[in-house]
PDB file of N, CA and C in Angstrom:
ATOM      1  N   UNK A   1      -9.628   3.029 -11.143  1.00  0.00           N
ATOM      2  CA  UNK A   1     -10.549   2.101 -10.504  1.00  0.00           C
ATOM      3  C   UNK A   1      -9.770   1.217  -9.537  1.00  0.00           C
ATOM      4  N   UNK A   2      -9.722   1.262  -8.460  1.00  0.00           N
ATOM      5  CA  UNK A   2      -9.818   0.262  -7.316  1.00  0.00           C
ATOM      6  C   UNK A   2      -9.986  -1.144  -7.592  1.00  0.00           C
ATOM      7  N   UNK A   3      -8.715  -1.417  -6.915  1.00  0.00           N
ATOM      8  CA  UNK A   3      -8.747  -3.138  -6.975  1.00  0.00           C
ATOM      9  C   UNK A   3      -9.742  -4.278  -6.376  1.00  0.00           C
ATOM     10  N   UNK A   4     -10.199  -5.149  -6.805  1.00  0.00           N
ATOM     11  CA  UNK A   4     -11.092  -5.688  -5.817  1.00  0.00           C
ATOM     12  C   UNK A   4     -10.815  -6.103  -5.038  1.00  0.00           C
ATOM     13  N   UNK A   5      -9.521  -6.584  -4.803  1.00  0.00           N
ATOM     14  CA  UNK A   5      -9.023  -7.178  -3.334  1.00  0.00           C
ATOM     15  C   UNK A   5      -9.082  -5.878  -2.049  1.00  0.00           C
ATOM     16  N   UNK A   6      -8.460  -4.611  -2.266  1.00  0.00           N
ATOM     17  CA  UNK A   6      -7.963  -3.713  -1.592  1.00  0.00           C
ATOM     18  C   UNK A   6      -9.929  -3.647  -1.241  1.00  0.00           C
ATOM     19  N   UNK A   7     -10.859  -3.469  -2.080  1.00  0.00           N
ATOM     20  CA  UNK A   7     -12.571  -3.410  -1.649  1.00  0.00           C
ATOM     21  C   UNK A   7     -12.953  -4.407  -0.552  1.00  0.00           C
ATOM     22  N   UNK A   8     -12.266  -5.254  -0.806  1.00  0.00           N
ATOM     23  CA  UNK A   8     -12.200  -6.493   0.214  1.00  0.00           C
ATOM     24  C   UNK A   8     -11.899  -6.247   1.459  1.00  0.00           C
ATOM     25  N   UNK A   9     -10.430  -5.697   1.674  1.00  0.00           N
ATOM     26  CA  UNK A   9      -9.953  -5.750   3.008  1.00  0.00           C
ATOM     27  C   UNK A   9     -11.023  -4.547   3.590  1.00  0.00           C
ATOM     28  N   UNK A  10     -11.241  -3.718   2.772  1.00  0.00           N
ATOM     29  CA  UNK A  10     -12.156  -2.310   3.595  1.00  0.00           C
ATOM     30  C   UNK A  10     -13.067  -3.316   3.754  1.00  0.00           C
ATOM     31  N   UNK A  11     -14.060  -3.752   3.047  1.00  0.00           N
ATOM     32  CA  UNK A  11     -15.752  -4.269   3.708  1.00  0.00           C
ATOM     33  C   UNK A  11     -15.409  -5.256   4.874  1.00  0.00           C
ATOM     34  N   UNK A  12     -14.543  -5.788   4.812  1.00  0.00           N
ATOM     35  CA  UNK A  12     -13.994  -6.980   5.860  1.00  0.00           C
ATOM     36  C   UNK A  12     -13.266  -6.277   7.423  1.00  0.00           C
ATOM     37  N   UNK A  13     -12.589  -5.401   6.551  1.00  0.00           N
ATOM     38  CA  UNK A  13     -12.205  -4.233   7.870  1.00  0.00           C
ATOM     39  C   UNK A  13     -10.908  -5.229   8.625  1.00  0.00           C
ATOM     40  N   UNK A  14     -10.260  -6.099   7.614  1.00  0.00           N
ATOM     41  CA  UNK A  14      -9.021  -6.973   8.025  1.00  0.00           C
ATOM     42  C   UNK A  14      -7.880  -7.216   6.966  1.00  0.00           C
ATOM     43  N   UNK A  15      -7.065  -7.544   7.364  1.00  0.00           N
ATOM     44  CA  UNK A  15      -6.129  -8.228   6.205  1.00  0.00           C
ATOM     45  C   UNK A  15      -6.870  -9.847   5.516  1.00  0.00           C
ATOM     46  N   UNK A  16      -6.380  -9.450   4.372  1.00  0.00           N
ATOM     47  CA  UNK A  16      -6.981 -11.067   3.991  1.00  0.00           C
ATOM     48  C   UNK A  16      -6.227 -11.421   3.483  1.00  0.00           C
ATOM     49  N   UNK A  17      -6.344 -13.487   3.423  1.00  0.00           N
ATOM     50  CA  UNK A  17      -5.641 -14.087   3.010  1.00  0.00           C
ATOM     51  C   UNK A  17      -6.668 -14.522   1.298  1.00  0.00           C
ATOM     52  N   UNK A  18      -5.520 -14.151   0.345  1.00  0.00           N
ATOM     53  CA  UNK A  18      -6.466 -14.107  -1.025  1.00  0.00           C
ATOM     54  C   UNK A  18      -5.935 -15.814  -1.161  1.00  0.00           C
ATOM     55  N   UNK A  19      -5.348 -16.264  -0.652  1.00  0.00           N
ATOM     56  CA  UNK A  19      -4.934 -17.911  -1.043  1.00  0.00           C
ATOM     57  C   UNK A  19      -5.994 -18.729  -0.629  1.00  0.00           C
ATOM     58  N   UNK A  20      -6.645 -18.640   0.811  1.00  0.00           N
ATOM     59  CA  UNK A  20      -7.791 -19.257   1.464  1.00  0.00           C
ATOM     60  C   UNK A  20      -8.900 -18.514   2.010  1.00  0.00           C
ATOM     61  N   UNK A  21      -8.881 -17.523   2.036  1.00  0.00           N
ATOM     62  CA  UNK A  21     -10.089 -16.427   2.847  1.00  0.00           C
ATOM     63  C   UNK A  21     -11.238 -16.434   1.711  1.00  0.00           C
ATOM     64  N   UNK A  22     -10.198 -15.751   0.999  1.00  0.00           N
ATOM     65  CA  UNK A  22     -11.454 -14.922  -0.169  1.00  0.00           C
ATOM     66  C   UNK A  22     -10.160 -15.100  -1.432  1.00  0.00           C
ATOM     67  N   UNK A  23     -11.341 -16.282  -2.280  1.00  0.00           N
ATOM     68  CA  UNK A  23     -10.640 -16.410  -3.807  1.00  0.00           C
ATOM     69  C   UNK A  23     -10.704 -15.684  -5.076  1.00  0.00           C
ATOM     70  N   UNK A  24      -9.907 -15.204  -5.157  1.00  0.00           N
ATOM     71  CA  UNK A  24     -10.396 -14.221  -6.688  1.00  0.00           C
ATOM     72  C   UNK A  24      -9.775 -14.816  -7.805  1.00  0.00           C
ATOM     73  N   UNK A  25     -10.616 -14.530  -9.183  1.00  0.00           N
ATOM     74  CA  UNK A  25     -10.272 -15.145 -10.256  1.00  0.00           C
ATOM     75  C   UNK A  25     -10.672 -14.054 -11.552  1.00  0.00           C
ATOM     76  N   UNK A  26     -10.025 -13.849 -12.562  1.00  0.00           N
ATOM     77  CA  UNK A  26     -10.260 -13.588 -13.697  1.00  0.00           C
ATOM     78  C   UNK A  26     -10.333 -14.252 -14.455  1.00  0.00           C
ATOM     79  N   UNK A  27     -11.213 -14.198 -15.418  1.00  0.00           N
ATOM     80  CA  UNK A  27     -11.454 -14.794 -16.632  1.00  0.00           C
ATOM     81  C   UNK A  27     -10.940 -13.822 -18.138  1.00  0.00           C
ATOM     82  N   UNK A  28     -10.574 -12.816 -17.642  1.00  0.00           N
ATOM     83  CA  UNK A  28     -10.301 -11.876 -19.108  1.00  0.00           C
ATOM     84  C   UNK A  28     -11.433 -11.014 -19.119  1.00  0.00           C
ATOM     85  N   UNK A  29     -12.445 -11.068 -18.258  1.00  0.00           N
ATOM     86  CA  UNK A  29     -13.209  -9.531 -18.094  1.00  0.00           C
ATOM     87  C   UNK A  29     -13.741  -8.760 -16.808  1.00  0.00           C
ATOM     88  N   UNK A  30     -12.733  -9.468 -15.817  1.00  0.00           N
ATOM     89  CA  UNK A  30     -12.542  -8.652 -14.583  1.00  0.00           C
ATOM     90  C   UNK A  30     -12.068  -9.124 -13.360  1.00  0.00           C
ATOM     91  N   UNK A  31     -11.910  -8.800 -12.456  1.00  0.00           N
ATOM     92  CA  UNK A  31     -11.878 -10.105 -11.394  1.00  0.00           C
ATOM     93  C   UNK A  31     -13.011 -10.484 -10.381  1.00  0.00           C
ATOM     94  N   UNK A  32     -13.581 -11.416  -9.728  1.00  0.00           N
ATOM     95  CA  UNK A  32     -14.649 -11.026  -8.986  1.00  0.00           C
ATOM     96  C   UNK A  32     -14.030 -12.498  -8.217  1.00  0.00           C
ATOM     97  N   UNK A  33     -14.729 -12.738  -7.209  1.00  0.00           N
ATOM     98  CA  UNK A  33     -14.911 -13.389  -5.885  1.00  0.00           C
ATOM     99  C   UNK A  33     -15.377 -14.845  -6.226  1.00  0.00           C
ATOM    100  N   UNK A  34     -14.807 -16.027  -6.672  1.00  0.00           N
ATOM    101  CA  UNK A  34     -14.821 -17.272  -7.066  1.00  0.00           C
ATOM    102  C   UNK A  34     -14.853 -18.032  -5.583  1.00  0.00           C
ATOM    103  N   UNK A  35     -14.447 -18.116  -4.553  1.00  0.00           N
ATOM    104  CA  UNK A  35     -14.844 -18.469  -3.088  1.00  0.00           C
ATOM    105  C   UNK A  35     -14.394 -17.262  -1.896  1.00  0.00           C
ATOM    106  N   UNK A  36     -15.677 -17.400  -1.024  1.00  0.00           N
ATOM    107  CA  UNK A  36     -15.523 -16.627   0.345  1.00  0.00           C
ATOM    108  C   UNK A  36     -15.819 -17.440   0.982  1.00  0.00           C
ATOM    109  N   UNK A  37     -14.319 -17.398   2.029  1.00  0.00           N
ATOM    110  CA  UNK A  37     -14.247 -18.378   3.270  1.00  0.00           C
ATOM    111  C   UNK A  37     -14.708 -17.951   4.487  1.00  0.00           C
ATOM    112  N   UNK A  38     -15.197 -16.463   4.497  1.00  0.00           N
ATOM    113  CA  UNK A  38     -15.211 -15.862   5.862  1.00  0.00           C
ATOM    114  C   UNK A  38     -15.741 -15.720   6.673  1.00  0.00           C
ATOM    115  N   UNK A  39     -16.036 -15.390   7.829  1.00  0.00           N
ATOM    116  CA  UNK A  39     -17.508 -15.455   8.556  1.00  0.00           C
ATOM    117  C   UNK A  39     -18.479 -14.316   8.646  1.00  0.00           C
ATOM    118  N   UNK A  40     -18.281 -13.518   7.817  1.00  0.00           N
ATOM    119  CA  UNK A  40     -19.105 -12.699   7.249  1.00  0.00           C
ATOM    120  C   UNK A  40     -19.529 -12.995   6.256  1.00  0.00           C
ATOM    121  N   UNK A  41     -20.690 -12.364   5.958  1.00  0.00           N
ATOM    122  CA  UNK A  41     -21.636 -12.074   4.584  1.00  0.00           C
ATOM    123  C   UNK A  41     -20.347 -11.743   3.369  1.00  0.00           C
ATOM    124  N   UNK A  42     -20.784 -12.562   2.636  1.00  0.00           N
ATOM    125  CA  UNK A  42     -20.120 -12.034   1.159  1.00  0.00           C
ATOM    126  C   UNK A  42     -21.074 -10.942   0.881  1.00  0.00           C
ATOM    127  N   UNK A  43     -20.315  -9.670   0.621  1.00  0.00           N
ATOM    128  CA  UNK A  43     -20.351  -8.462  -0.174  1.00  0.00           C
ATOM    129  C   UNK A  43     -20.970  -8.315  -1.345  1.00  0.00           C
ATOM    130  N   UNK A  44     -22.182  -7.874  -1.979  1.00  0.00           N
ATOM    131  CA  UNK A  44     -22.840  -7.401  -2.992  1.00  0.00           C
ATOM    132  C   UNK A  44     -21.906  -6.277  -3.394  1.00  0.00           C
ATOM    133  N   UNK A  45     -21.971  -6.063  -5.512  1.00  0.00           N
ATOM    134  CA  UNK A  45     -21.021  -5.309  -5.941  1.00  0.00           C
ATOM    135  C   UNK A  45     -21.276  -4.135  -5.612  1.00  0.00           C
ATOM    136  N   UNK A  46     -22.376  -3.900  -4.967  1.00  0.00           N
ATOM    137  CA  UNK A  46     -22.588  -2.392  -4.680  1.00  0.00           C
ATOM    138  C   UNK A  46     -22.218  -2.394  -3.556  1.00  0.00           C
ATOM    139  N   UNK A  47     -21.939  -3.118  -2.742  1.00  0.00           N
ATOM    140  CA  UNK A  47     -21.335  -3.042  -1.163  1.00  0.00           C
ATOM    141  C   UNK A  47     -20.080  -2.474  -1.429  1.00  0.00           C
ATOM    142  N   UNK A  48     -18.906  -3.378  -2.321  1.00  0.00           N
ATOM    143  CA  UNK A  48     -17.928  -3.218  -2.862  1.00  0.00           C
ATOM    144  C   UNK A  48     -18.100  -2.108  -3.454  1.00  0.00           C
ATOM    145  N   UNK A  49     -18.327  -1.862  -4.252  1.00  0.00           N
ATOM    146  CA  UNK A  49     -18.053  -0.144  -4.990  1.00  0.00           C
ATOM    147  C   UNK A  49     -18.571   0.530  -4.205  1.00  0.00           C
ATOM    148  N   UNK A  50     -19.272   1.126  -2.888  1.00  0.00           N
ATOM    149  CA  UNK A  50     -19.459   1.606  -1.650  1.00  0.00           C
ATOM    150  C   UNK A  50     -17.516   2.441  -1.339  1.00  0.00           C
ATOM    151  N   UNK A  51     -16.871   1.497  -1.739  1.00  0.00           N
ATOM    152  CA  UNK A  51     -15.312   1.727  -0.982  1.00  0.00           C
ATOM    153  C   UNK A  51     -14.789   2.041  -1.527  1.00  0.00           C
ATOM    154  N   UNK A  52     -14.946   2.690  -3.364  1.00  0.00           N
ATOM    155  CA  UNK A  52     -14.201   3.167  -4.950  1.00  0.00           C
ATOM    156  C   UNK A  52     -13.356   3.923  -3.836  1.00  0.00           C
ATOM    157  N   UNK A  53     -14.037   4.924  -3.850  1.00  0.00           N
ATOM    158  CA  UNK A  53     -12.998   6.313  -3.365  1.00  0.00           C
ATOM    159  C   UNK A  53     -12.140   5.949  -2.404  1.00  0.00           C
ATOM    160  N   UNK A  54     -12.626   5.296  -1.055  1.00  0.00           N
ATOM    161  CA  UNK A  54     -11.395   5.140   0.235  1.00  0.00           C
ATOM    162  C   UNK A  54     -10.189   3.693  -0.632  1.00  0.00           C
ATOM    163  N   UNK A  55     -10.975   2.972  -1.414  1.00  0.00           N
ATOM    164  CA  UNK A  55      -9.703   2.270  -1.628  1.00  0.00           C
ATOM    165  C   UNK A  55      -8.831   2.748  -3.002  1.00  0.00           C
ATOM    166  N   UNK A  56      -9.375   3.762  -4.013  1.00  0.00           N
ATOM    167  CA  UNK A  56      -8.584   4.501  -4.306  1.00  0.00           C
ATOM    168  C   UNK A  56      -6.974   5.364  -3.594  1.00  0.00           C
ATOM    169  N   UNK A  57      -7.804   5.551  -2.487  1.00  0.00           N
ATOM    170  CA  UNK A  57      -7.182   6.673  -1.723  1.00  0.00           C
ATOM    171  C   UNK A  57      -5.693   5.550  -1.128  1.00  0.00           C
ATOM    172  N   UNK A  58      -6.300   3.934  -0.429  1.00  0.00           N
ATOM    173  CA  UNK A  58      -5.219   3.611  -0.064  1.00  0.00           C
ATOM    174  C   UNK A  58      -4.596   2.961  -1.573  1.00  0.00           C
ATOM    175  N   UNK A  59      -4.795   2.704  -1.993  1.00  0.00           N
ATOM    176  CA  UNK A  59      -4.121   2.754  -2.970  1.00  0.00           C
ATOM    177  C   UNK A  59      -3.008   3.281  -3.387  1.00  0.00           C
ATOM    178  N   UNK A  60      -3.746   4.613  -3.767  1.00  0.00           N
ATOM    179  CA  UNK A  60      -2.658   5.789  -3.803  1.00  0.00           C
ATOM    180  C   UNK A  60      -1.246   6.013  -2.731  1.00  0.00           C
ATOM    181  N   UNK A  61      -1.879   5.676  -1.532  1.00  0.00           N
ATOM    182  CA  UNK A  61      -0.712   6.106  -0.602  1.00  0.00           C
ATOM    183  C   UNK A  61       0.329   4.739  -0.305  1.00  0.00           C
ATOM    184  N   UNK A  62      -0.255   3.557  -0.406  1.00  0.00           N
ATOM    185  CA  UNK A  62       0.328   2.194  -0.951  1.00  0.00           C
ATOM    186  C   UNK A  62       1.681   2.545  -2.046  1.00  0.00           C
ATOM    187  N   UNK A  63       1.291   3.288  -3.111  1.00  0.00           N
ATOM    188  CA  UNK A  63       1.315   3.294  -4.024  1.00  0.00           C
ATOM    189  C   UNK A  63       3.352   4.190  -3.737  1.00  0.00           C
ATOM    190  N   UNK A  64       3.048   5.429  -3.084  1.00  0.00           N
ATOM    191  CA  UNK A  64       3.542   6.342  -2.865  1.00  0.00           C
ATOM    192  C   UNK A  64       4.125   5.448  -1.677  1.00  0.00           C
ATOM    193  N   UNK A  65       4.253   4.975  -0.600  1.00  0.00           N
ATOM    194  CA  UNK A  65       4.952   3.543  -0.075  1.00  0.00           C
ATOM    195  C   UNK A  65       6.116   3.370  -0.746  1.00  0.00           C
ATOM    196  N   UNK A  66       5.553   2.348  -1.209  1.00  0.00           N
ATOM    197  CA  UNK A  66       6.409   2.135  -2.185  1.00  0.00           C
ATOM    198  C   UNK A  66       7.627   1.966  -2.704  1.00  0.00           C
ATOM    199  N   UNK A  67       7.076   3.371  -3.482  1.00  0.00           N
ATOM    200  CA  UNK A  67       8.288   4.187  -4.129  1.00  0.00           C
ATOM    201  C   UNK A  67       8.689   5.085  -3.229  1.00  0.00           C
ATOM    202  N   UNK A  68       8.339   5.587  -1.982  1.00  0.00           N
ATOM    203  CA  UNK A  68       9.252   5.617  -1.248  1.00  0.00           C
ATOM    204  C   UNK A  68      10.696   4.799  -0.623  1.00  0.00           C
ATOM    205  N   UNK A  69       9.876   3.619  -0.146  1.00  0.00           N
ATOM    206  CA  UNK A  69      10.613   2.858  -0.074  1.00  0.00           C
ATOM    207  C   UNK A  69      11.613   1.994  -1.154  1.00  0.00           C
ATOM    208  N   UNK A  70      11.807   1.996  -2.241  1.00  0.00           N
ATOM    209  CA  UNK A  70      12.153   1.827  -3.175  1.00  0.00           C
ATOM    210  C   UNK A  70      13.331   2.528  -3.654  1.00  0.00           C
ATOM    211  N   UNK A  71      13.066   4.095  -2.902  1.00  0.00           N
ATOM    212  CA  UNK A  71      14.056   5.149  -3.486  1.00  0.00           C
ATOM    213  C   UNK A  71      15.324   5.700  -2.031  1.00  0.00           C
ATOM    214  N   UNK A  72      14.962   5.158  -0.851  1.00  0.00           N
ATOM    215  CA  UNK A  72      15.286   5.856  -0.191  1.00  0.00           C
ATOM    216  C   UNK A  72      16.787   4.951   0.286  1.00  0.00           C
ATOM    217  N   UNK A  73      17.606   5.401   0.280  1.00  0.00           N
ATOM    218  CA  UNK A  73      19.174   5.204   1.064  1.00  0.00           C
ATOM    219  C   UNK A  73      19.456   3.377   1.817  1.00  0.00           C
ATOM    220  N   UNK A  74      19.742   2.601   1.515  1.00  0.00           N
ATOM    221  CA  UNK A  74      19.627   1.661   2.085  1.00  0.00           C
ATOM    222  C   UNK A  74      19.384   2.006   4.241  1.00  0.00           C
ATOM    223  N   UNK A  75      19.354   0.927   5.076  1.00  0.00           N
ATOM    224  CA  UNK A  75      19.071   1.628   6.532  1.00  0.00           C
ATOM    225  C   UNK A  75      20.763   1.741   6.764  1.00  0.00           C
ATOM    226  N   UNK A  76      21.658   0.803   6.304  1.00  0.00           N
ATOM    227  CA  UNK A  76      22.936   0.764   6.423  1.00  0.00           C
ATOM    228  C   UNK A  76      23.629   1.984   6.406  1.00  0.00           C
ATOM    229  N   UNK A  77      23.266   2.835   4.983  1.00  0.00           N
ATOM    230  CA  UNK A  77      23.572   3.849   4.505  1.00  0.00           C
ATOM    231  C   UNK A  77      23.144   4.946   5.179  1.00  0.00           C
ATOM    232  N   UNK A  78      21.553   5.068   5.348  1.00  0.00           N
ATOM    233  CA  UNK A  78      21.160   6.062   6.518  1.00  0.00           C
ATOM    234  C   UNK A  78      21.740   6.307   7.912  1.00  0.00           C
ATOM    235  N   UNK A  79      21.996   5.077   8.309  1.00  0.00           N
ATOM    236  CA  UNK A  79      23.039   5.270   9.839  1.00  0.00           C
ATOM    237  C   UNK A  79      23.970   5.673   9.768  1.00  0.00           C
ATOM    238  N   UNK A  80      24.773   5.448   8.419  1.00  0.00           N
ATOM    239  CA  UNK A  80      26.633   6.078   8.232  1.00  0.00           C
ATOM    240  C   UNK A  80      26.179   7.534   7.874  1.00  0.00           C
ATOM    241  N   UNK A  81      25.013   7.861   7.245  1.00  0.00           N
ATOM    242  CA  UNK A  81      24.691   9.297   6.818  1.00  0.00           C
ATOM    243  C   UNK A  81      24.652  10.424   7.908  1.00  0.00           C
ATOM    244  N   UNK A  82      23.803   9.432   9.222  1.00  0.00           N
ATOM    245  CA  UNK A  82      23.739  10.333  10.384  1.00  0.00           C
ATOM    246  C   UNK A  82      24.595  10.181  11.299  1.00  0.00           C
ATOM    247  N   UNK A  83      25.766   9.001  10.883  1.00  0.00           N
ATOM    248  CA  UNK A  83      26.757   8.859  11.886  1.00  0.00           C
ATOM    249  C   UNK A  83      27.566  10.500  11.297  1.00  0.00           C
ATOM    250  N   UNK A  84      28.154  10.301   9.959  1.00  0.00           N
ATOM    251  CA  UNK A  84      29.000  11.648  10.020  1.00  0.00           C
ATOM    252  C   UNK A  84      27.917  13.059   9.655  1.00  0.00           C
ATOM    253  N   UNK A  85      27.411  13.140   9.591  1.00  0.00           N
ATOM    254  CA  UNK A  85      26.257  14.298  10.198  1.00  0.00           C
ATOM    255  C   UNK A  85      26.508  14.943  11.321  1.00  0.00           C
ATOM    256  N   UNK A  86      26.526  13.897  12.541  1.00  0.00           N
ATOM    257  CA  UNK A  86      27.080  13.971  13.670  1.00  0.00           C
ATOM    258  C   UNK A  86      28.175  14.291  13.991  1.00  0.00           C
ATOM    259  N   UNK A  87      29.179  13.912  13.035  1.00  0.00           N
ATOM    260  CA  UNK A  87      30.599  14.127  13.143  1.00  0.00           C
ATOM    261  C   UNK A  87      30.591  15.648  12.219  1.00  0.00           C
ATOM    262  N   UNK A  88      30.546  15.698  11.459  1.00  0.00           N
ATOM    263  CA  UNK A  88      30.799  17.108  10.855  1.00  0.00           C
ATOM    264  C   UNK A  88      29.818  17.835  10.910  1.00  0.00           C
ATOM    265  N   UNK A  89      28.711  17.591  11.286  1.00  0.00           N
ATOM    266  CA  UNK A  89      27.906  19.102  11.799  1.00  0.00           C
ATOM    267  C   UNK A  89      26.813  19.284  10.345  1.00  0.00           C
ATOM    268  N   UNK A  90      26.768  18.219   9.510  1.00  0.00           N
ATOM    269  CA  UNK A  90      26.248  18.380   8.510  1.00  0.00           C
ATOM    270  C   UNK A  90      24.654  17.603   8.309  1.00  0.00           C
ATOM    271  N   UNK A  91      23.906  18.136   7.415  1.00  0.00           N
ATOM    272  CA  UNK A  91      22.601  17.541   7.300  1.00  0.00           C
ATOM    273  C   UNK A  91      22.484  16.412   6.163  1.00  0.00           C
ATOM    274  N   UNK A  92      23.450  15.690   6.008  1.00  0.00           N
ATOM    275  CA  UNK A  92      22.864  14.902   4.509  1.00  0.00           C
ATOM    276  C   UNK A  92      22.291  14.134   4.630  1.00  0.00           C
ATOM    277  N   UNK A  93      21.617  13.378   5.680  1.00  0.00           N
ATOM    278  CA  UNK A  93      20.764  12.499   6.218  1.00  0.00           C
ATOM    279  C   UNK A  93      19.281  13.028   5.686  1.00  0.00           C
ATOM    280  N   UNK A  94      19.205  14.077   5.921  1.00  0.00           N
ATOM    281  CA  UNK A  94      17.985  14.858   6.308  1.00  0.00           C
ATOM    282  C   UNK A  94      17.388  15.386   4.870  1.00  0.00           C
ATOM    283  N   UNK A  95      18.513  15.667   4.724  1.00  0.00           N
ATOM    284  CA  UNK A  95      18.559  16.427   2.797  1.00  0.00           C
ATOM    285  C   UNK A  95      17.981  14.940   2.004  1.00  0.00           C
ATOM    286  N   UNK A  96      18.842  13.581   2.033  1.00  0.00           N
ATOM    287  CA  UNK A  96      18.544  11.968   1.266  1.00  0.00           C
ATOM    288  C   UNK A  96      17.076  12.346   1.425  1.00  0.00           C
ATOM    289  N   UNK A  97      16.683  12.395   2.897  1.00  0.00           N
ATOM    290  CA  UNK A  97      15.382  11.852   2.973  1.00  0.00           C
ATOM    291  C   UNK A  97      14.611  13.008   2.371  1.00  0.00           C
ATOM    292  N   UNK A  98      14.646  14.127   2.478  1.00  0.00           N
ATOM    293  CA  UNK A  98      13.525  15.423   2.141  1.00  0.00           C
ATOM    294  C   UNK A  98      13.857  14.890   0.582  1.00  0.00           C
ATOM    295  N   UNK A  99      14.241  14.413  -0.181  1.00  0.00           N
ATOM    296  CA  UNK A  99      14.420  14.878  -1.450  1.00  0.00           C
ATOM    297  C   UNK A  99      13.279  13.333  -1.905  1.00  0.00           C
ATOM    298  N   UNK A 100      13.499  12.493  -1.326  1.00  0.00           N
ATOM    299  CA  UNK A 100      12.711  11.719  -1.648  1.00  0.00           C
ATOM    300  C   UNK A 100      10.743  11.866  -1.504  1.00  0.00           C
ATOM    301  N   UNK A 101      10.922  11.997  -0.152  1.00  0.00           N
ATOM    302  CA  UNK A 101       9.667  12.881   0.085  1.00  0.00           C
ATOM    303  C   UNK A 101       9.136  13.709  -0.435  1.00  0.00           C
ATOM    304  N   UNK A 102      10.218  14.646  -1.229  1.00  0.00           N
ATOM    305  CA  UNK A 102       9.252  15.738  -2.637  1.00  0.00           C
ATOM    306  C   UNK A 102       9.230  14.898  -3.892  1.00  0.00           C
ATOM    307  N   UNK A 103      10.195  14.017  -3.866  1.00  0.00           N
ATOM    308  CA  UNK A 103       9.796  13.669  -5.227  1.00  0.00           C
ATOM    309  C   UNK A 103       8.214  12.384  -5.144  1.00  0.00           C
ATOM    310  N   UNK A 104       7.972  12.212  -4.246  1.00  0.00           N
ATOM    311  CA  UNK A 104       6.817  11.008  -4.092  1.00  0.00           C
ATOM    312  C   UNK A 104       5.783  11.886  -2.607  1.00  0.00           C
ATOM    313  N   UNK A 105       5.302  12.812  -2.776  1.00  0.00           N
ATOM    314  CA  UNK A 105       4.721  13.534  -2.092  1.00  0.00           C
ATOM    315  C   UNK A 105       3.105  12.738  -1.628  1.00  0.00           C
ATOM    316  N   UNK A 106       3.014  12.473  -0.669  1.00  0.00           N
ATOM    317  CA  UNK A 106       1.622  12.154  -0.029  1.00  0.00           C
ATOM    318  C   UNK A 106       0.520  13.341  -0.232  1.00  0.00           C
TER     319      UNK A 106
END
């Protein structure tokens, strides 16, 4: 299930600020929308669950982000990778990155 914030930015079709835009709050049985600052219509829950699947989806690829980024070679490291690449004729630049990419596949 899809976060309600990520339902947010789709119906809004912007980045939001969850500090002053649009307030969310839990109480211990879900989260829902405690103030909307915006100049749009606040969203009915069926507006919001309208977006399950696409904000699943970014989710998912958020998700896979990530841990991409998380796993991959510092940029420091990537430049010395393709500096001697360059120098010896070798791929380990290319290899760091493909291996990460299969292991966190889009």
């Amino acid at each position: 299930m899809a976060n309600l914030s990520t339902k947010i930015k789709l119906y809004a079709n912007k980045e939001i600020n969850f500090l002053n835009e649009v307030i969310l709050q839990d109480d211990g049985n879900g989260a829902y929308i405690k103030e909307w600052n915006l100049d749009i219509a606040q969203p009915t829950e069926a507006q919001l669950n309208a977006f399950e699947v696409q904000a699943n989806e970014v989710e998912r690829i958020n998700n896979i982000r990530s841990q991409r980024a998380n796993n991959y070679p510092s940029l420091a490291d990537q430049l010395d990778m393709q500096y001697w690449d360059k120098i010896n004729g070798t791929n380990k630049w290319q290899q760091a990155i493909n291996a990460v990419k299969q292991k966190y596949p889009k």
